[in-house]
N, C-alpha and C. Protein backbone atom coordinates (compact mmCIF):
# COMPACT_ATOMS: atom_id res chain seq x y z
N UNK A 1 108.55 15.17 -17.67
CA UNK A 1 108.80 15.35 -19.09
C UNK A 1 107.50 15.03 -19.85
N UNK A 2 107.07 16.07 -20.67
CA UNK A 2 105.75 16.03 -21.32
C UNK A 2 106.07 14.89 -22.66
N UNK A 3 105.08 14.46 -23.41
CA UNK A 3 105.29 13.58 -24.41
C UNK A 3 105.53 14.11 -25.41
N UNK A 4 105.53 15.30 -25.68
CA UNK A 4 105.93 15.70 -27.12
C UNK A 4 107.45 16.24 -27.02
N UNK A 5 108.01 16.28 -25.57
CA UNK A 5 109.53 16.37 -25.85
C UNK A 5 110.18 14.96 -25.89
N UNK A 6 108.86 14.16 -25.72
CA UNK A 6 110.21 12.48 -25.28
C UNK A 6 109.86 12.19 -27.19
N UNK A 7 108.95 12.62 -27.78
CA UNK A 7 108.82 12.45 -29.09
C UNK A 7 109.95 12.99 -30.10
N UNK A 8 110.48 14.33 -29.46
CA UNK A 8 110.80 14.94 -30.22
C UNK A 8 112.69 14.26 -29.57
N UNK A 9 112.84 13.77 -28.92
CA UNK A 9 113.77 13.07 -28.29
C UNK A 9 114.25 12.18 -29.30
N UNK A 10 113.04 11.29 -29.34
CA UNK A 10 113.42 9.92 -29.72
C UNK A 10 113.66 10.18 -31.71
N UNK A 11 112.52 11.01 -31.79
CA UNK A 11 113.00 11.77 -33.28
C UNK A 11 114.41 12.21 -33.81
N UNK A 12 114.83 12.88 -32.84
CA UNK A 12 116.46 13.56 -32.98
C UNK A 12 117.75 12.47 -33.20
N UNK A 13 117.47 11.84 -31.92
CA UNK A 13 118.11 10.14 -31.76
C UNK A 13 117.99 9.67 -31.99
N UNK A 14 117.04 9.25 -33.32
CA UNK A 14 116.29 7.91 -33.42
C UNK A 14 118.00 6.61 -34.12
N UNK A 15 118.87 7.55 -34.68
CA UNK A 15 119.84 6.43 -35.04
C UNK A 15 120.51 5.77 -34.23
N UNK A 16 120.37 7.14 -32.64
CA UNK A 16 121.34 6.08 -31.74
C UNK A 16 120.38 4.98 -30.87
N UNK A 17 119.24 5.42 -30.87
CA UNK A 17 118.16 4.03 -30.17
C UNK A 17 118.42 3.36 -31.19
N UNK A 18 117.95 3.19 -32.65
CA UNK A 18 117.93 1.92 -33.54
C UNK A 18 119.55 1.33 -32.92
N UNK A 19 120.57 1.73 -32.91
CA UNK A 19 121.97 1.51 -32.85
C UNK A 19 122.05 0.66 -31.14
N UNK A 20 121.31 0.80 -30.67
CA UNK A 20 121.19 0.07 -29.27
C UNK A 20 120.47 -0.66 -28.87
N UNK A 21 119.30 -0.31 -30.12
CA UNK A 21 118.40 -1.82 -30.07
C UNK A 21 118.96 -2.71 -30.89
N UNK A 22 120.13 -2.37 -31.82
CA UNK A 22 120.27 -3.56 -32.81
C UNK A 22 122.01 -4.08 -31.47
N UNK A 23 121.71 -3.43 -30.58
CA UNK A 23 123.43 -3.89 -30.13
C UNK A 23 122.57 -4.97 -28.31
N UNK A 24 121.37 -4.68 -28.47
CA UNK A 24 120.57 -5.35 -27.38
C UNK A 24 120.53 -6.79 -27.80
N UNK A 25 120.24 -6.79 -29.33
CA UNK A 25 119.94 -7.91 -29.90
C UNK A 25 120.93 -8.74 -30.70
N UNK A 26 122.29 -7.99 -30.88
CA UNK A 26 123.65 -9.08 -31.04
C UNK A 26 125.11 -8.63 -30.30
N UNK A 27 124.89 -7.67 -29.47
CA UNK A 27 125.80 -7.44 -28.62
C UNK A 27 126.99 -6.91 -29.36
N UNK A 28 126.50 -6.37 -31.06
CA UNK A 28 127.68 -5.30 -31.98
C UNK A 28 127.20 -4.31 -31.79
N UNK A 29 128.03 -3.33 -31.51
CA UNK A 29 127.98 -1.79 -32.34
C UNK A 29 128.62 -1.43 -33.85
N UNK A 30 127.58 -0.74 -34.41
CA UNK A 30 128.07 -1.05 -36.05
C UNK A 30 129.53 -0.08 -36.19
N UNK A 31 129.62 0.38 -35.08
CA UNK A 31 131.34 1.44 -35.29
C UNK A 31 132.81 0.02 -34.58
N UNK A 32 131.78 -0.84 -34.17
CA UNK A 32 132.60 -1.61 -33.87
C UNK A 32 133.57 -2.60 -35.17
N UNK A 33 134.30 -2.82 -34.90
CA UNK A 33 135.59 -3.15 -36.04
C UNK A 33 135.33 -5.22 -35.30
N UNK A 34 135.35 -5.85 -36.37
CA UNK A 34 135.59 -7.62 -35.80
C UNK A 34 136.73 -8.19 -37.45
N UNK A 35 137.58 -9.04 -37.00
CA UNK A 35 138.72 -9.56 -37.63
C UNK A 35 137.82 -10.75 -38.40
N UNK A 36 138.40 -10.83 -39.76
CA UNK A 36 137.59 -11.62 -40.39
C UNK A 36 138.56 -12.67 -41.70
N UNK A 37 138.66 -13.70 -42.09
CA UNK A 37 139.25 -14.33 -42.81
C UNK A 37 138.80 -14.54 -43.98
N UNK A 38 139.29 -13.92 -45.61
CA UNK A 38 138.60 -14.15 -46.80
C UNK A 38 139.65 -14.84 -47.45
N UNK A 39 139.38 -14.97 -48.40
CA UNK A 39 139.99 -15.63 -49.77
C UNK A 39 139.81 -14.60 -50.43
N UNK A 40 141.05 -14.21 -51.17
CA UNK A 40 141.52 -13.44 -52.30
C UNK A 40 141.86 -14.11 -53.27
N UNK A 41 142.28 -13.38 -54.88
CA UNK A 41 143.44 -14.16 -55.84
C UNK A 41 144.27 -13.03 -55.30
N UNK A 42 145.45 -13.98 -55.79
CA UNK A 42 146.66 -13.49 -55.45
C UNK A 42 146.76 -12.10 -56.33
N UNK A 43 146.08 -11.90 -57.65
CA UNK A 43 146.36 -10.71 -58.22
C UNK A 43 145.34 -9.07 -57.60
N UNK A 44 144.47 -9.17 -56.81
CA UNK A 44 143.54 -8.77 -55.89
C UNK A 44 144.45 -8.33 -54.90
N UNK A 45 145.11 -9.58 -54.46
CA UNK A 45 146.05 -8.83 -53.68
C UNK A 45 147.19 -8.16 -53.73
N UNK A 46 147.62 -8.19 -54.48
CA UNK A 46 148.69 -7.32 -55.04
C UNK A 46 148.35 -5.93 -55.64
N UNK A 47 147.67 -5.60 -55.77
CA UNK A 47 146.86 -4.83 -56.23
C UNK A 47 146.37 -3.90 -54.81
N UNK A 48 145.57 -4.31 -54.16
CA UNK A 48 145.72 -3.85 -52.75
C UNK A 48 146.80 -3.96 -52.37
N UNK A 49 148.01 -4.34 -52.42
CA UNK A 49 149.19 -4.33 -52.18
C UNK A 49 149.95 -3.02 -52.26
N UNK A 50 149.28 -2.87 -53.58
CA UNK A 50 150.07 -1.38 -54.22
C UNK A 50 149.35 -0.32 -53.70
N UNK A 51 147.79 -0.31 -54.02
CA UNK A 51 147.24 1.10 -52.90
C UNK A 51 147.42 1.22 -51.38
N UNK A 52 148.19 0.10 -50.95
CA UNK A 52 148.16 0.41 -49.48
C UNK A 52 150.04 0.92 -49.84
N UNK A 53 150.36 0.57 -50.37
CA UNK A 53 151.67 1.36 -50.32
C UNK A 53 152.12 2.81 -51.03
N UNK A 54 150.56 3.20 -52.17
CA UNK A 54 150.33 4.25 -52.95
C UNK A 54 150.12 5.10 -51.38
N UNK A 55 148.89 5.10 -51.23
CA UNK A 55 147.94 6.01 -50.36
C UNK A 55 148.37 5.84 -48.80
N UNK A 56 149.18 4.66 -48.16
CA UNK A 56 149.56 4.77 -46.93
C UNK A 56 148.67 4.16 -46.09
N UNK A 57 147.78 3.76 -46.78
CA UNK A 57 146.30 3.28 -45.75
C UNK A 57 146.17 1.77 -45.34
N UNK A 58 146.16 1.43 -44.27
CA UNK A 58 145.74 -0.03 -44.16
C UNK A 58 145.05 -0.39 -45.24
N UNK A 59 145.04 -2.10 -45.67
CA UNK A 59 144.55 -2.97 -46.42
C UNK A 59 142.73 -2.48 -46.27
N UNK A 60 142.76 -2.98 -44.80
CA UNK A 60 141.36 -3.17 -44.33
C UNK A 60 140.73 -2.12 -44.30
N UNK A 61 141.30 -0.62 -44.45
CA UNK A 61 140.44 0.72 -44.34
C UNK A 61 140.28 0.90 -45.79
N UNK A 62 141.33 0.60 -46.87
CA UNK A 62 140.96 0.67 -48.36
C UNK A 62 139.74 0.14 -48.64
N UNK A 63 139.25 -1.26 -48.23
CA UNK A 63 138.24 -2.09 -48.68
C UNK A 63 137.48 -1.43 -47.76
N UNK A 64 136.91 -0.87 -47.08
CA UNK A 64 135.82 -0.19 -46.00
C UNK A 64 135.61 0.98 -46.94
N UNK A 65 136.38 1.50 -47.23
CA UNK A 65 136.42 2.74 -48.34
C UNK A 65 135.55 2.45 -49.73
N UNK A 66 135.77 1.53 -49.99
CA UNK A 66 135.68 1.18 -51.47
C UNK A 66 133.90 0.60 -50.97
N UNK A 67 133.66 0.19 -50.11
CA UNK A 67 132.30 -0.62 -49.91
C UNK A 67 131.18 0.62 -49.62
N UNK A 68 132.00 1.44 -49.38
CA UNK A 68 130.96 2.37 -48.20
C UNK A 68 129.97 3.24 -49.08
């Protein structure tokens, strides 16, 4: 393999190398999902309360939505 195809390689891919060097160095993949404990007010949650019962969508995919 000549160097201007491993260039043009690493060019094409370059998100999935960054994505495996950053998973070399904490053992996440960023498609990976981890369970996490916050503090809400209670009116926050109710509120997400209601769009997860508006739209049908998990709690946790609303707020992934809303961040992204």
């Amino acid at each position: 393999m000549q160097l201007s195809e491993i260039k043009k390689i690493l060019k094409e891919y370059k998100d999935v190398f960054e994505a495996l060097e950053n998973y070399d160095k904490t053992r996440e993949l960023p498609f990976q999902r981890k369970r996490i404990d916050i503090t809400l007010s209670v009116g926050i949650i109710n509120k997400l309360k209601k769009l997860r019962e508006k739209t049908g969508k998990p709690i946790s995919q609303i707020i992934e939505e809303k961040l992204k």
